[in-house]
N, C-alpha and C. Protein backbone atom coordinates (compact mmCIF):
# COMPACT_ATOMS: atom_id res chain seq x y z
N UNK A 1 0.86 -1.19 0.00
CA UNK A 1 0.00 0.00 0.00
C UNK A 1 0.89 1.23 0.00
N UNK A 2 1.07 2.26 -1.10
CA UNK A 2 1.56 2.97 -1.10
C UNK A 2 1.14 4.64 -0.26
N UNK A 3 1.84 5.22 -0.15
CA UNK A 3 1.06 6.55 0.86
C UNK A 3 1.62 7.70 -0.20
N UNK A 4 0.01 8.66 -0.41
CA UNK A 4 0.00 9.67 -0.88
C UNK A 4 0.44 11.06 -1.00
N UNK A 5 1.40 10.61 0.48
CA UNK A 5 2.44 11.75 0.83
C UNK A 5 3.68 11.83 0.13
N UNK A 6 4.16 13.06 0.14
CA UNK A 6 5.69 13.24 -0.15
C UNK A 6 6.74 14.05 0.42
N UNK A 7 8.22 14.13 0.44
CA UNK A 7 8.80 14.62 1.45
C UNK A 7 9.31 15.41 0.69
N UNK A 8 8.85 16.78 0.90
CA UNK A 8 9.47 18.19 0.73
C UNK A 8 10.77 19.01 1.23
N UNK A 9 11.67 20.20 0.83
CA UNK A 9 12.82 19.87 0.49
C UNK A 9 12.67 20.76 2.18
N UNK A 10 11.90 21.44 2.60
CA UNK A 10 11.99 21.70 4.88
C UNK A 10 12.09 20.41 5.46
N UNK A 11 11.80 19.11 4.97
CA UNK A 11 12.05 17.94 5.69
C UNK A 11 10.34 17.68 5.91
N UNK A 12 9.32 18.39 5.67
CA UNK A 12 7.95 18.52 6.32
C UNK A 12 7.47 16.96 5.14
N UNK A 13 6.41 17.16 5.21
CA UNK A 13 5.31 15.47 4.51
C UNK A 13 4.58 16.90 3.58
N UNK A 14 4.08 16.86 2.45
CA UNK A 14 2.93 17.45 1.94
C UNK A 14 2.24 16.35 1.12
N UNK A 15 1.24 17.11 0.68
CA UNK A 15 0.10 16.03 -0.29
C UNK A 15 0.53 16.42 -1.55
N UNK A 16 0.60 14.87 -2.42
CA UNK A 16 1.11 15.06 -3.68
C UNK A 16 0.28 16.09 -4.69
N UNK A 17 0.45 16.11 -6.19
CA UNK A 17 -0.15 16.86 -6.81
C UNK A 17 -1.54 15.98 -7.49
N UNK A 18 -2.70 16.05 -7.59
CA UNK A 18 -3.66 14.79 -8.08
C UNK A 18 -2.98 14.77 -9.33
N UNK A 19 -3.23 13.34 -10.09
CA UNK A 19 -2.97 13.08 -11.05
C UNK A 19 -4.31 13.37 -11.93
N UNK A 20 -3.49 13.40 -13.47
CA UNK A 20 -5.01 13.61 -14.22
C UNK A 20 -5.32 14.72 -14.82
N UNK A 21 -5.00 15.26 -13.67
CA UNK A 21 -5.34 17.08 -14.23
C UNK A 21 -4.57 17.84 -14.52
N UNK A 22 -3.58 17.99 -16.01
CA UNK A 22 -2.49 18.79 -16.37
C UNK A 22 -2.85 19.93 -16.96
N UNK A 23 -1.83 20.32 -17.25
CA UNK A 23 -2.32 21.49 -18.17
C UNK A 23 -3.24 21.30 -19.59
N UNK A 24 -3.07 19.91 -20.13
CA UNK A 24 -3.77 19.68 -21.36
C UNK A 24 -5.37 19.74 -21.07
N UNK A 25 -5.92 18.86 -19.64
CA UNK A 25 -7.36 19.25 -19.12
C UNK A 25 -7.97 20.38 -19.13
N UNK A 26 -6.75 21.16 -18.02
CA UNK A 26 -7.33 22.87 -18.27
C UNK A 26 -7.59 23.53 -19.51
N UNK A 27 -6.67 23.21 -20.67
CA UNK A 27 -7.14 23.86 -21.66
C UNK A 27 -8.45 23.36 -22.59
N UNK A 28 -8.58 21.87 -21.86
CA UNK A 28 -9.67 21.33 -22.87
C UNK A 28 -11.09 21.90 -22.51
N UNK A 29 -10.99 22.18 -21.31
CA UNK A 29 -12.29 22.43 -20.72
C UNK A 29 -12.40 24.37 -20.54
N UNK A 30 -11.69 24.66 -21.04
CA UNK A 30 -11.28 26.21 -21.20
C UNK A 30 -11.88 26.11 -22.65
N UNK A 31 -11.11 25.60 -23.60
CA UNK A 31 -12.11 25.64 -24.80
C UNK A 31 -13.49 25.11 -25.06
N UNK A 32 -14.15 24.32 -24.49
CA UNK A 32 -14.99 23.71 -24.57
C UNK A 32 -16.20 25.02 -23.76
N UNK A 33 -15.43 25.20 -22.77
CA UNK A 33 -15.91 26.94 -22.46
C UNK A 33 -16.67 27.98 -23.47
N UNK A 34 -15.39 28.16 -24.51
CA UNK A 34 -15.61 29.04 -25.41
C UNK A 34 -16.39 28.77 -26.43
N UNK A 35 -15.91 27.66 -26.67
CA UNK A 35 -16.68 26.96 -28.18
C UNK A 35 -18.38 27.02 -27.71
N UNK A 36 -18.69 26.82 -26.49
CA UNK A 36 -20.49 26.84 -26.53
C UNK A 36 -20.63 28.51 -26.14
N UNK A 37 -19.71 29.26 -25.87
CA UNK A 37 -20.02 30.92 -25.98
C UNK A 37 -20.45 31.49 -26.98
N UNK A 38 -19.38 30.80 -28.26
CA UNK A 38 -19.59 31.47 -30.07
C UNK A 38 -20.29 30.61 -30.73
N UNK A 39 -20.81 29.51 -30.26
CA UNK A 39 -21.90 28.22 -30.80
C UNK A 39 -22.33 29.09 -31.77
N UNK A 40 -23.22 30.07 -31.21
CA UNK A 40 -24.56 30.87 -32.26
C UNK A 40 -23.88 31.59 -32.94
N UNK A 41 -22.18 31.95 -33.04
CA UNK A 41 -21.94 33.53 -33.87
C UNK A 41 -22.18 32.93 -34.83
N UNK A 42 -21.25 31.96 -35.90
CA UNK A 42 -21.71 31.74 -37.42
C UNK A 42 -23.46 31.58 -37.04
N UNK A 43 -24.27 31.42 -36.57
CA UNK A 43 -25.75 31.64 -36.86
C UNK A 43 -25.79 32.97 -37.39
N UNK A 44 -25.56 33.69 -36.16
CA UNK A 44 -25.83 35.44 -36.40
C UNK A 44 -25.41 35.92 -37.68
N UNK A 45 -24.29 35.29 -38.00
CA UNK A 45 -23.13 36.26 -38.84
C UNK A 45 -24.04 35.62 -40.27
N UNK A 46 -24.54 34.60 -40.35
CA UNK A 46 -25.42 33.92 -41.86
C UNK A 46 -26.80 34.77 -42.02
N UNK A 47 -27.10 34.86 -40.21
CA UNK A 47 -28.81 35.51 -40.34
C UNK A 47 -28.36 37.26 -40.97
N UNK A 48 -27.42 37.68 -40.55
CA UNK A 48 -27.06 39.32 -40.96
C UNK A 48 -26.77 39.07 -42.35
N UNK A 49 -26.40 38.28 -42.85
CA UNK A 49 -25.72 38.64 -44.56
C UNK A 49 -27.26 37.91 -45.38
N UNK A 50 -27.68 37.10 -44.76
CA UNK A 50 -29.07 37.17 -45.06
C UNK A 50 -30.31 38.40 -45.74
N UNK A 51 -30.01 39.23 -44.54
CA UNK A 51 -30.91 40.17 -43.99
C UNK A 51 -30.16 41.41 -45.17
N UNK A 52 -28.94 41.16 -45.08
CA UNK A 52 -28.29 42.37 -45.61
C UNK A 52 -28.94 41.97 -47.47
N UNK A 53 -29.14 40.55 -47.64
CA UNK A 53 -29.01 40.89 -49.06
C UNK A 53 -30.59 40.59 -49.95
N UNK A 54 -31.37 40.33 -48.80
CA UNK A 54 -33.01 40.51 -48.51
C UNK A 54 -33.30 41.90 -48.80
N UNK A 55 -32.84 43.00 -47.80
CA UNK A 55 -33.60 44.14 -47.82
C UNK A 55 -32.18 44.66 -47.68
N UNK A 56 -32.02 46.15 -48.20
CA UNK A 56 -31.07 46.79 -48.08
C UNK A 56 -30.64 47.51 -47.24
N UNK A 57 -32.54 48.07 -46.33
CA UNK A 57 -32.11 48.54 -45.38
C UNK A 57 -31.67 47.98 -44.11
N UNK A 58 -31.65 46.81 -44.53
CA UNK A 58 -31.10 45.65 -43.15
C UNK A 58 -29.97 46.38 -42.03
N UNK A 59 -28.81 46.73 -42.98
CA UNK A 59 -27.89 47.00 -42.31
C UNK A 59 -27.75 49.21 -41.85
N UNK A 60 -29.07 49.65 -42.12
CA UNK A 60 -29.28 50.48 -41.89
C UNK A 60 -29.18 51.01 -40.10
N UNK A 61 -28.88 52.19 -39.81
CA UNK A 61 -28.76 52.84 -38.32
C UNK A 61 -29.97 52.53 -37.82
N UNK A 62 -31.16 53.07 -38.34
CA UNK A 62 -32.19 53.15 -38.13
C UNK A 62 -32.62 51.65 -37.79
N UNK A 63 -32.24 50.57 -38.47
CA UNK A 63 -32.93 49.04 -38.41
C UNK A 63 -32.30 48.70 -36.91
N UNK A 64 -30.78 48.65 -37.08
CA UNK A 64 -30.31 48.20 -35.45
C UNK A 64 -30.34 49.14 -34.62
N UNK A 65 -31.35 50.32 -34.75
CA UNK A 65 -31.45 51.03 -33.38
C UNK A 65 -32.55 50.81 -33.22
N UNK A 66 -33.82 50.43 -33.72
CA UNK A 66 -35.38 49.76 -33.78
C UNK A 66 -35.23 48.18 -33.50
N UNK A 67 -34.19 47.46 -33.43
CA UNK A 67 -33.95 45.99 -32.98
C UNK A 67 -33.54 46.21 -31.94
N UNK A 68 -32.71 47.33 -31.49
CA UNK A 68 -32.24 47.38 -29.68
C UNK A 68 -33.11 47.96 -29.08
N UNK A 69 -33.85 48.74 -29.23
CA UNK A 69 -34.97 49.16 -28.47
C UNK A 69 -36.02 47.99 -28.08
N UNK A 70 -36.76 46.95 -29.35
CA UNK A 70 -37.23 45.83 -28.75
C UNK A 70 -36.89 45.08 -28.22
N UNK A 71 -35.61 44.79 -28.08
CA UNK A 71 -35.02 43.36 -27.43
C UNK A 71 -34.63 43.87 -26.13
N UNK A 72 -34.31 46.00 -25.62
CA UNK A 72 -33.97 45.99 -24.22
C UNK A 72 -34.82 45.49 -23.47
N UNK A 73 -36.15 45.74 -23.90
CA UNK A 73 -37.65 45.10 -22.50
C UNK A 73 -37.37 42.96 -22.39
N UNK A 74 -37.28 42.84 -23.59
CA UNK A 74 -37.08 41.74 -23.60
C UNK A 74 -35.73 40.63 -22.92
N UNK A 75 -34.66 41.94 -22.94
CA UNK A 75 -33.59 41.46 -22.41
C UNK A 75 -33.78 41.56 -20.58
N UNK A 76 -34.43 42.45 -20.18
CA UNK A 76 -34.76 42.51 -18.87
C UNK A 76 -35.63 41.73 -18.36
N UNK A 77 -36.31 41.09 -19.23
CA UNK A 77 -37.30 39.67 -18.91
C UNK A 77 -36.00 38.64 -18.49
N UNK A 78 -35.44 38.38 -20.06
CA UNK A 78 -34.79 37.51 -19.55
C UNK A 78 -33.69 37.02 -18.62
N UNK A 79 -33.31 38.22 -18.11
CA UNK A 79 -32.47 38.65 -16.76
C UNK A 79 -32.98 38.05 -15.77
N UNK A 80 -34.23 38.12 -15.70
CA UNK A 80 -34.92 37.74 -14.21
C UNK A 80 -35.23 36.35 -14.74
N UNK A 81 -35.49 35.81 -15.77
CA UNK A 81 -35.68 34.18 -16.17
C UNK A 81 -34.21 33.64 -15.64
N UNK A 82 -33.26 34.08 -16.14
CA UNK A 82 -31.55 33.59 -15.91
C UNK A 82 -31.67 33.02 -14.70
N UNK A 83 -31.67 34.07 -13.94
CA UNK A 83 -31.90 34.07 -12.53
C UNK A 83 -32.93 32.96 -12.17
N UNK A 84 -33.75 33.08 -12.24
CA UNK A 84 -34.60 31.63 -12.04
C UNK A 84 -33.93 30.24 -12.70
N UNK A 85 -33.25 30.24 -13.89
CA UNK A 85 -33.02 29.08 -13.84
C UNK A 85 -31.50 28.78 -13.63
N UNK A 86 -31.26 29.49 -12.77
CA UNK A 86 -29.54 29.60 -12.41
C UNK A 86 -29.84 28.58 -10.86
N UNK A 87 -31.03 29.22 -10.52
CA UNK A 87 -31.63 28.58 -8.96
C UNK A 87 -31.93 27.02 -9.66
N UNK A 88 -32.07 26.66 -10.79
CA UNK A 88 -32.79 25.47 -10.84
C UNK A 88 -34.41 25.14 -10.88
N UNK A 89 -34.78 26.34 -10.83
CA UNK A 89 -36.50 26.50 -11.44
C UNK A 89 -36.55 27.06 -12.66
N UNK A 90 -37.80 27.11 -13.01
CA UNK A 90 -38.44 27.43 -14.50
C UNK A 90 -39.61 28.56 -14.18
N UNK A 91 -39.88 29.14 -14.80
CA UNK A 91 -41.27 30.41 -14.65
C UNK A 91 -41.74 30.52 -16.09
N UNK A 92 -43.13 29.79 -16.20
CA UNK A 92 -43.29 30.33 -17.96
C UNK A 92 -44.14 30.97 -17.87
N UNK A 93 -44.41 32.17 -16.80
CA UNK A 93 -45.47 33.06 -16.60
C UNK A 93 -44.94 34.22 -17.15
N UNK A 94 -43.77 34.46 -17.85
CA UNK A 94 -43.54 35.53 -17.98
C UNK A 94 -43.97 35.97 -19.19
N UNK A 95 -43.93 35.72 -20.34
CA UNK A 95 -44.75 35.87 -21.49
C UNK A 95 -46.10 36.50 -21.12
N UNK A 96 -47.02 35.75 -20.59
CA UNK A 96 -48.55 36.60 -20.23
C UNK A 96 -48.23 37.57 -19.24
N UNK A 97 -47.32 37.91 -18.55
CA UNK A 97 -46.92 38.88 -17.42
C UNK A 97 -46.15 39.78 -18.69
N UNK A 98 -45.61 39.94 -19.13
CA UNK A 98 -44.82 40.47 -20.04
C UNK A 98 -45.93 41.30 -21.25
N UNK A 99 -47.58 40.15 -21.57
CA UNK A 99 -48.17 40.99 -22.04
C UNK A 99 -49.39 41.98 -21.35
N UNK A 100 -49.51 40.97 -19.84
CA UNK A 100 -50.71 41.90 -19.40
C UNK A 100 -50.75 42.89 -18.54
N UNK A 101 -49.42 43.29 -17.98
CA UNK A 101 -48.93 44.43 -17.26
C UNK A 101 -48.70 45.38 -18.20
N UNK A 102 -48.30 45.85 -18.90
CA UNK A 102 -48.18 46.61 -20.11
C UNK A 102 -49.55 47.15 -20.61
N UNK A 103 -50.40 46.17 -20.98
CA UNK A 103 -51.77 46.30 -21.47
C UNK A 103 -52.43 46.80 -20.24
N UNK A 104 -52.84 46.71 -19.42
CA UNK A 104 -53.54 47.20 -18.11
C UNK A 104 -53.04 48.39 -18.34
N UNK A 105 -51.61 49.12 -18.12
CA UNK A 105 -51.27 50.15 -17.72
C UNK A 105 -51.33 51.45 -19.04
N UNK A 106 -51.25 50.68 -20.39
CA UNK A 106 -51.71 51.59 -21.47
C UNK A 106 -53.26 51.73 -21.15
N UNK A 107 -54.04 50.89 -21.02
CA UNK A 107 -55.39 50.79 -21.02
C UNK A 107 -56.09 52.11 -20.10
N UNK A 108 -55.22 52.15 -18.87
CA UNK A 108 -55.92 53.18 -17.90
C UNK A 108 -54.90 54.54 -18.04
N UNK A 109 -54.13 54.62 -19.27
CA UNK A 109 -53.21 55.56 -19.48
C UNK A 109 -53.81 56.59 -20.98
N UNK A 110 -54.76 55.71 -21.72
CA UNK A 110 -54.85 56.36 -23.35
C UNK A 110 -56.47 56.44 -22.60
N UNK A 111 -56.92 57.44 -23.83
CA UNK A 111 -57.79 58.29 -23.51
C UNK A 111 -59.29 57.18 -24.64
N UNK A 112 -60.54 57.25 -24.26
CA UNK A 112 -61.23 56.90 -24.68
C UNK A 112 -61.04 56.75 -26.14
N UNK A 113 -61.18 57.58 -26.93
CA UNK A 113 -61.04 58.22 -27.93
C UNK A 113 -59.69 56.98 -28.77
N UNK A 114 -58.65 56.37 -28.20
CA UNK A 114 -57.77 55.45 -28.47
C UNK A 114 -57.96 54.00 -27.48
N UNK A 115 -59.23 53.79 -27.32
CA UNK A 115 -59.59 52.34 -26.72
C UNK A 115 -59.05 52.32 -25.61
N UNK A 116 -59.11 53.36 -24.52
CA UNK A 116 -58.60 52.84 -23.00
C UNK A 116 -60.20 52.96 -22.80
N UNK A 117 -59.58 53.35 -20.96
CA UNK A 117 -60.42 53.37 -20.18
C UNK A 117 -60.99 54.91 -20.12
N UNK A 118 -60.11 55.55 -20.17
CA UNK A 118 -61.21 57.24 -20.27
C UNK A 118 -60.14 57.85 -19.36
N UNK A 119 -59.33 57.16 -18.10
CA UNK A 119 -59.16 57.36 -16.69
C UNK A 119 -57.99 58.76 -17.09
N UNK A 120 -57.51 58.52 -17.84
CA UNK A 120 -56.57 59.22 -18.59
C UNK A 120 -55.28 59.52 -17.21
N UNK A 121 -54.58 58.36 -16.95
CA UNK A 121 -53.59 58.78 -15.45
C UNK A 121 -51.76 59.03 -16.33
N UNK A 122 -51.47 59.68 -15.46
CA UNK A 122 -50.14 59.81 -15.68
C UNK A 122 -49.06 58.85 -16.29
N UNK A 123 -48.84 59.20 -17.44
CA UNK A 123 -47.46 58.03 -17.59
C UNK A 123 -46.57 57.32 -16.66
N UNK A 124 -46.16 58.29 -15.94
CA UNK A 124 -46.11 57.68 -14.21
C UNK A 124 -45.84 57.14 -13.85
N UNK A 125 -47.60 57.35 -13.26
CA UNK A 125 -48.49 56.12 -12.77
C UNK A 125 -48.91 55.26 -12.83
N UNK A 126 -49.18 55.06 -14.47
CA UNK A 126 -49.21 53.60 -15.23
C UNK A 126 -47.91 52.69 -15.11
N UNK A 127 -46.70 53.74 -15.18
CA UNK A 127 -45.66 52.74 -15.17
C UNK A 127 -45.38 51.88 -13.70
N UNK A 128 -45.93 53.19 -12.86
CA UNK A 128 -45.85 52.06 -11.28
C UNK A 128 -47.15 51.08 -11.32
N UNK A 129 -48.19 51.41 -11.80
CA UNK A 129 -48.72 49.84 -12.12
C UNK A 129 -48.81 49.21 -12.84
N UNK A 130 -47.93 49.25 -14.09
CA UNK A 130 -47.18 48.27 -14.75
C UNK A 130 -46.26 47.24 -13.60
N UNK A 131 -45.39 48.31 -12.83
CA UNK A 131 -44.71 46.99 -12.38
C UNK A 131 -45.65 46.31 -10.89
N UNK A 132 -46.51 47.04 -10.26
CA UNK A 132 -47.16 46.80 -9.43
C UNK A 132 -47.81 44.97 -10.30
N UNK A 133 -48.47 45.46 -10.92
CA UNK A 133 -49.44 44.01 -11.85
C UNK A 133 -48.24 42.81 -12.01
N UNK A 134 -47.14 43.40 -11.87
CA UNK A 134 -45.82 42.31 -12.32
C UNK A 134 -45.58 41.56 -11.13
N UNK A 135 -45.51 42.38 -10.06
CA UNK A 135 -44.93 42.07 -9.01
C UNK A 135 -46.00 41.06 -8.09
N UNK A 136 -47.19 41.69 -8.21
CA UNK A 136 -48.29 41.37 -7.66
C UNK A 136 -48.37 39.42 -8.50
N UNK A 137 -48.31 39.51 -9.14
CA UNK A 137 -48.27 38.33 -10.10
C UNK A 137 -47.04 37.47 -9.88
N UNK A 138 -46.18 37.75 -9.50
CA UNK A 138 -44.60 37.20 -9.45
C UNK A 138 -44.61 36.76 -7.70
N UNK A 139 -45.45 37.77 -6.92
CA UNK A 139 -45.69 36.97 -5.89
C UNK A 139 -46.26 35.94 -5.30
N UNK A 140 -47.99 36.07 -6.01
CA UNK A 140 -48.95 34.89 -6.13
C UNK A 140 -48.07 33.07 -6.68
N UNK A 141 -47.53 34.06 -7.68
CA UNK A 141 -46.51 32.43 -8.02
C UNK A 141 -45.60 31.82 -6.77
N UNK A 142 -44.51 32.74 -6.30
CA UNK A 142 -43.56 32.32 -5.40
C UNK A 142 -44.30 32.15 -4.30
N UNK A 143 -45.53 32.51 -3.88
CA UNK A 143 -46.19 31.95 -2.34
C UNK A 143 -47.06 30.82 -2.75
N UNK A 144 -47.20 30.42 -3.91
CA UNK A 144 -47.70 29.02 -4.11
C UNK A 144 -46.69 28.06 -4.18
N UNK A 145 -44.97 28.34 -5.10
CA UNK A 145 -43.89 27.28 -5.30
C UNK A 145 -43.55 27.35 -3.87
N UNK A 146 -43.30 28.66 -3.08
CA UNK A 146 -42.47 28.34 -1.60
C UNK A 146 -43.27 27.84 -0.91
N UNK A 147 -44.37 28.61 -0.58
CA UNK A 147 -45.36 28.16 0.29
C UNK A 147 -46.13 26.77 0.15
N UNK A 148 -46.80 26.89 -0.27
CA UNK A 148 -47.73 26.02 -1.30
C UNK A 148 -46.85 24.96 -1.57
N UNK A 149 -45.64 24.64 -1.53
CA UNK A 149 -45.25 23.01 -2.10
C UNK A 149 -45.57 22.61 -3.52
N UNK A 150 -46.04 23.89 -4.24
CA UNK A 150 -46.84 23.37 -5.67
C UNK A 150 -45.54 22.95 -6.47
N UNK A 151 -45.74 22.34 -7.67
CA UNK A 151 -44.52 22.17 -8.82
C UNK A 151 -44.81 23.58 -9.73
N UNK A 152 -43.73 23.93 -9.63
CA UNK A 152 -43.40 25.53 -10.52
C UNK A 152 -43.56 25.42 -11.75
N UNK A 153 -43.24 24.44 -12.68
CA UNK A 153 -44.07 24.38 -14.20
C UNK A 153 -45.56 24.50 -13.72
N UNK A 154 -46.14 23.96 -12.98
CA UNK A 154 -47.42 24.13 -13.48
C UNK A 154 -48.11 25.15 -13.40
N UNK A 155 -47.33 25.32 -11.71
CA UNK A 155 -47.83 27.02 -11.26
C UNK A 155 -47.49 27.89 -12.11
N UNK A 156 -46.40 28.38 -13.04
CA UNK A 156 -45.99 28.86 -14.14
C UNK A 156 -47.15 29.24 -15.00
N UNK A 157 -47.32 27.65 -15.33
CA UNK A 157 -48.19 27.62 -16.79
C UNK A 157 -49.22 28.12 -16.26
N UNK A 158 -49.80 27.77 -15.05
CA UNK A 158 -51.33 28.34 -14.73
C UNK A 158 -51.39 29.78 -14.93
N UNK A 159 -50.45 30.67 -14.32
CA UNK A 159 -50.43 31.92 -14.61
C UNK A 159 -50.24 32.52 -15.96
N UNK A 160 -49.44 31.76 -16.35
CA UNK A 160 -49.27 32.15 -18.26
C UNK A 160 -50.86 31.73 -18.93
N UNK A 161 -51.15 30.84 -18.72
CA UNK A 161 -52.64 30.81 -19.62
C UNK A 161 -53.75 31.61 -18.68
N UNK A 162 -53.87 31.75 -17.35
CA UNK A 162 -54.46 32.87 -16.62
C UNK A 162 -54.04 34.66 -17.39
N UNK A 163 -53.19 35.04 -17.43
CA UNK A 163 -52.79 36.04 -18.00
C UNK A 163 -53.30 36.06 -19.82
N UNK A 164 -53.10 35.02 -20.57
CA UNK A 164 -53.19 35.42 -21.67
C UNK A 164 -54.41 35.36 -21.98
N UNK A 165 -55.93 34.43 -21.40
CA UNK A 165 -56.92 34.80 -21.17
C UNK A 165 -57.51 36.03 -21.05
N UNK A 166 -56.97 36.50 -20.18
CA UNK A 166 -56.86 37.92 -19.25
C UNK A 166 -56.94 39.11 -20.45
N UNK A 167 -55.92 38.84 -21.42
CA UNK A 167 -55.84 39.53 -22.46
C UNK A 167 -56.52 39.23 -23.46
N UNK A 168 -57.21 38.01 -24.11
CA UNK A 168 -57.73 37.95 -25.00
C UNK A 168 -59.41 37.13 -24.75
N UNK A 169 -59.28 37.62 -23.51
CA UNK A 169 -61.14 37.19 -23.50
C UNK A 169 -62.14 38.28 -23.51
N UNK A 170 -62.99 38.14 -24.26
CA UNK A 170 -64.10 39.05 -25.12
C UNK A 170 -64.53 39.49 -23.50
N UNK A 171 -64.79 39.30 -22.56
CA UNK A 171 -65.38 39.71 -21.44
C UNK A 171 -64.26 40.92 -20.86
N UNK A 172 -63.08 40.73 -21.20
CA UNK A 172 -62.33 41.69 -20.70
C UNK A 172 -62.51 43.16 -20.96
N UNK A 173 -62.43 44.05 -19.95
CA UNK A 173 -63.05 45.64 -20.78
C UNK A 173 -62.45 46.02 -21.16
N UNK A 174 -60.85 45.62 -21.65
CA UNK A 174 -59.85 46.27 -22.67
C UNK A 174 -59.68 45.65 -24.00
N UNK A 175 -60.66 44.64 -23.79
CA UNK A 175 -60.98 43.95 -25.25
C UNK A 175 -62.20 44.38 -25.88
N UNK A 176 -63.14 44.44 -24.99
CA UNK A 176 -64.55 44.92 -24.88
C UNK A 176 -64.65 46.47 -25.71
N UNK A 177 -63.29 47.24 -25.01
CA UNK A 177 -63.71 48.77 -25.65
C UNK A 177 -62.69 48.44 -26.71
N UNK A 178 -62.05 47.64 -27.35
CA UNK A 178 -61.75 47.47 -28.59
C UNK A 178 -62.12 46.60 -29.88
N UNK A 179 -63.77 45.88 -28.86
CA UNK A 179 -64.30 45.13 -29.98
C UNK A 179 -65.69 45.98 -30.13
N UNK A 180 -65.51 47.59 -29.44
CA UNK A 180 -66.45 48.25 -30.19
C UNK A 180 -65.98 49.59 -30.51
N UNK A 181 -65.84 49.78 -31.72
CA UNK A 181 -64.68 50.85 -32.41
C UNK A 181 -65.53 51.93 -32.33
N UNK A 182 -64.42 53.19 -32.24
CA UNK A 182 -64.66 54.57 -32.22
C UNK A 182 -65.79 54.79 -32.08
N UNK A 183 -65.82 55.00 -31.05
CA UNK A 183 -67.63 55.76 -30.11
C UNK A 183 -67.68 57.04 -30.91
N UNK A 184 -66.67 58.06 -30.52
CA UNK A 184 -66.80 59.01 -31.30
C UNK A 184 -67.27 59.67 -32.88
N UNK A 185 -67.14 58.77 -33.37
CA UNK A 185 -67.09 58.42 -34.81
C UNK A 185 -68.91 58.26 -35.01
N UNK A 186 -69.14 57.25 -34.15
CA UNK A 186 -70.94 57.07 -33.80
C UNK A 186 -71.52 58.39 -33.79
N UNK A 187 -70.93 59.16 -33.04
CA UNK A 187 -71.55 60.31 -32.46
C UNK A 187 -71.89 60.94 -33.79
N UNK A 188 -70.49 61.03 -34.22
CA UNK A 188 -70.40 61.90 -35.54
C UNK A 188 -71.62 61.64 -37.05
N UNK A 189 -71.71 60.14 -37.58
CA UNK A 189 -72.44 59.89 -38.05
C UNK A 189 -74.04 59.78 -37.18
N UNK A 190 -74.56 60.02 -36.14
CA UNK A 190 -75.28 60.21 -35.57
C UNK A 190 -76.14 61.77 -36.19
N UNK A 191 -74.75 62.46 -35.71
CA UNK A 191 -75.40 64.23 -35.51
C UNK A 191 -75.48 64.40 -37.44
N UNK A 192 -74.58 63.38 -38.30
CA UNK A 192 -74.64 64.09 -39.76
C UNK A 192 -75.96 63.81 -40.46
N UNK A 193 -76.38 61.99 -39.55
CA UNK A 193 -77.89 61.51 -40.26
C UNK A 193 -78.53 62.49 -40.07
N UNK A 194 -78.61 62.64 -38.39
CA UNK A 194 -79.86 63.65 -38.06
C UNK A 194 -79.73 64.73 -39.13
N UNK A 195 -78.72 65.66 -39.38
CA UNK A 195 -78.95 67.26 -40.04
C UNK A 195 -79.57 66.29 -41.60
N UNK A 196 -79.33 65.10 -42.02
CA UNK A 196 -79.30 65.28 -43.43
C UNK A 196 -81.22 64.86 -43.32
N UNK A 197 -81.73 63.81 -42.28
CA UNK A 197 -83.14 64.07 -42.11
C UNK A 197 -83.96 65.43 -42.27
N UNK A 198 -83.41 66.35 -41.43
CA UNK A 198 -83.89 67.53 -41.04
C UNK A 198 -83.98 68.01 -42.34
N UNK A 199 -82.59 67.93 -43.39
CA UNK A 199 -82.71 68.79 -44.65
C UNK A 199 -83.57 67.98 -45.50
C-alpha cells in the first residue's frame, strides 16, 4: 500500500499533486468553455448577410437602433428568467406577465377616444402599475412554489394561460372597448344623419 504523501525539500510530509489534471485538461475544458459561448456567432453572422441581401435597409442605423430598443424590454425579462433558472427553477409566466402588465397600464393611461379606459392617469403612474401588476403576479406564483409546495411548471403555466386569457377574452373591458370601435365616430355619423333628415 503505497502513501499519498511526499517529502518536501523543509524535511515537512505534503500532499502530492492529483494526477489527471495537467495542463492539457485545463485547456480542454477552457475551450470547450468558449466553443459553446460562439456556438450561435456563425448563426448570427449567416442571419445578418441574409438580412443584408433581402432588404437593403437591413444594415441600416435606423434598423439596429429599432432591434435594440425591442429586445432591451425583452432582455430585462430575460435577466430575471436567468436568474430563475440559475436557482434550478423554471417560470413560464412571464410571457402573459410580459403581455398583461403593459396592457392594463396603457389601457388606464390612453384616452377613450384610443380604446382605454377614459381614466386618462399619468405616464407615471401607469408605469408604477405596470410593475405593481408584475410584481403582484410574481408573488402569487412564489407563495404558491415556496409556500404552497406546488410544482413551478405548473404554477408557471397556470399563470401564463391565466394572463393570456386575461388579455384575450371578449369579457375583458380592454378587449370589450376594442371590440367596439370609435364611439366618437358614432356620435359623428349620428349628428350628420340627423342634419341630413332635417334637410
Amino acid at each position: 500500500m503505497t502513501s499519498n504523501t511526499t517529502t518536501v525539500a523543509s524535511g515537512g510530509t505534503g500532499t502530492a499533486p492529483p494526477r489527471g489534471r495537467g495542463t492539457g485538461s485545463v485547456l480542454r475544458v477552457k475551450n470547450m468553455s468558449v466553443l459553446r459561448e460562439v456556438a450561435l456567432l456563425p448563426v448570427l453572422i449567416v442571419l445578418i448577410i441574409v438580412g443584408a441581401v433581402v432588404s437593403p435597409a437591413f444594415l441600416s442605423v435606423s434598423n439596429f437602433a429599432g432591434i435594440g430598443q425591442q429586445s432591451a424590454a425583452l432582455g430585462v425579462v430575460v435577466v430575471g428568467e436567468s436568474l430563475i433558472l440559475m436557482i434550478g427553477g423554471m417560470d413560464l409566466s412571464l410571457e402573459g406577465t410580459y403581455g398583461l402588465a403593459p396592457m392594463i397600464a396603457a389601457w388606464l393611461i390612453v384616452p377613450v377616444s384610443a380604446y382605454g379606459d377614459g381614466t386618462n392617469l399619468s405616464p407615471y403612474l401607469g408605469i408604477l402599475i405596470l410593475v405593481v401588476v408584475g410584481a403582484v403576479i410574481g408573488l402569487i406564483n412564489g407563495l404558491l412554489i415556496v409556500k404552497g409546495r406546488l410544482n413551478g411548471f405548473i404554477v408557471s403555466s397556470s399563470s401564463w394561460s391565466a394572463s393570456s386569457c386575461a388579455i384575450t377574452a371578449p369579457a375583458a373591458p380592454f378587449t370589450r372597448w376594442a371590440a367596439t370601435p370609435r364611439r366618437p365616430g358614432r356620435r359623428a355619423s349620428r349628428s350628420t344623419g340627423s342634419r341630413s333628415a332635417s334637410m
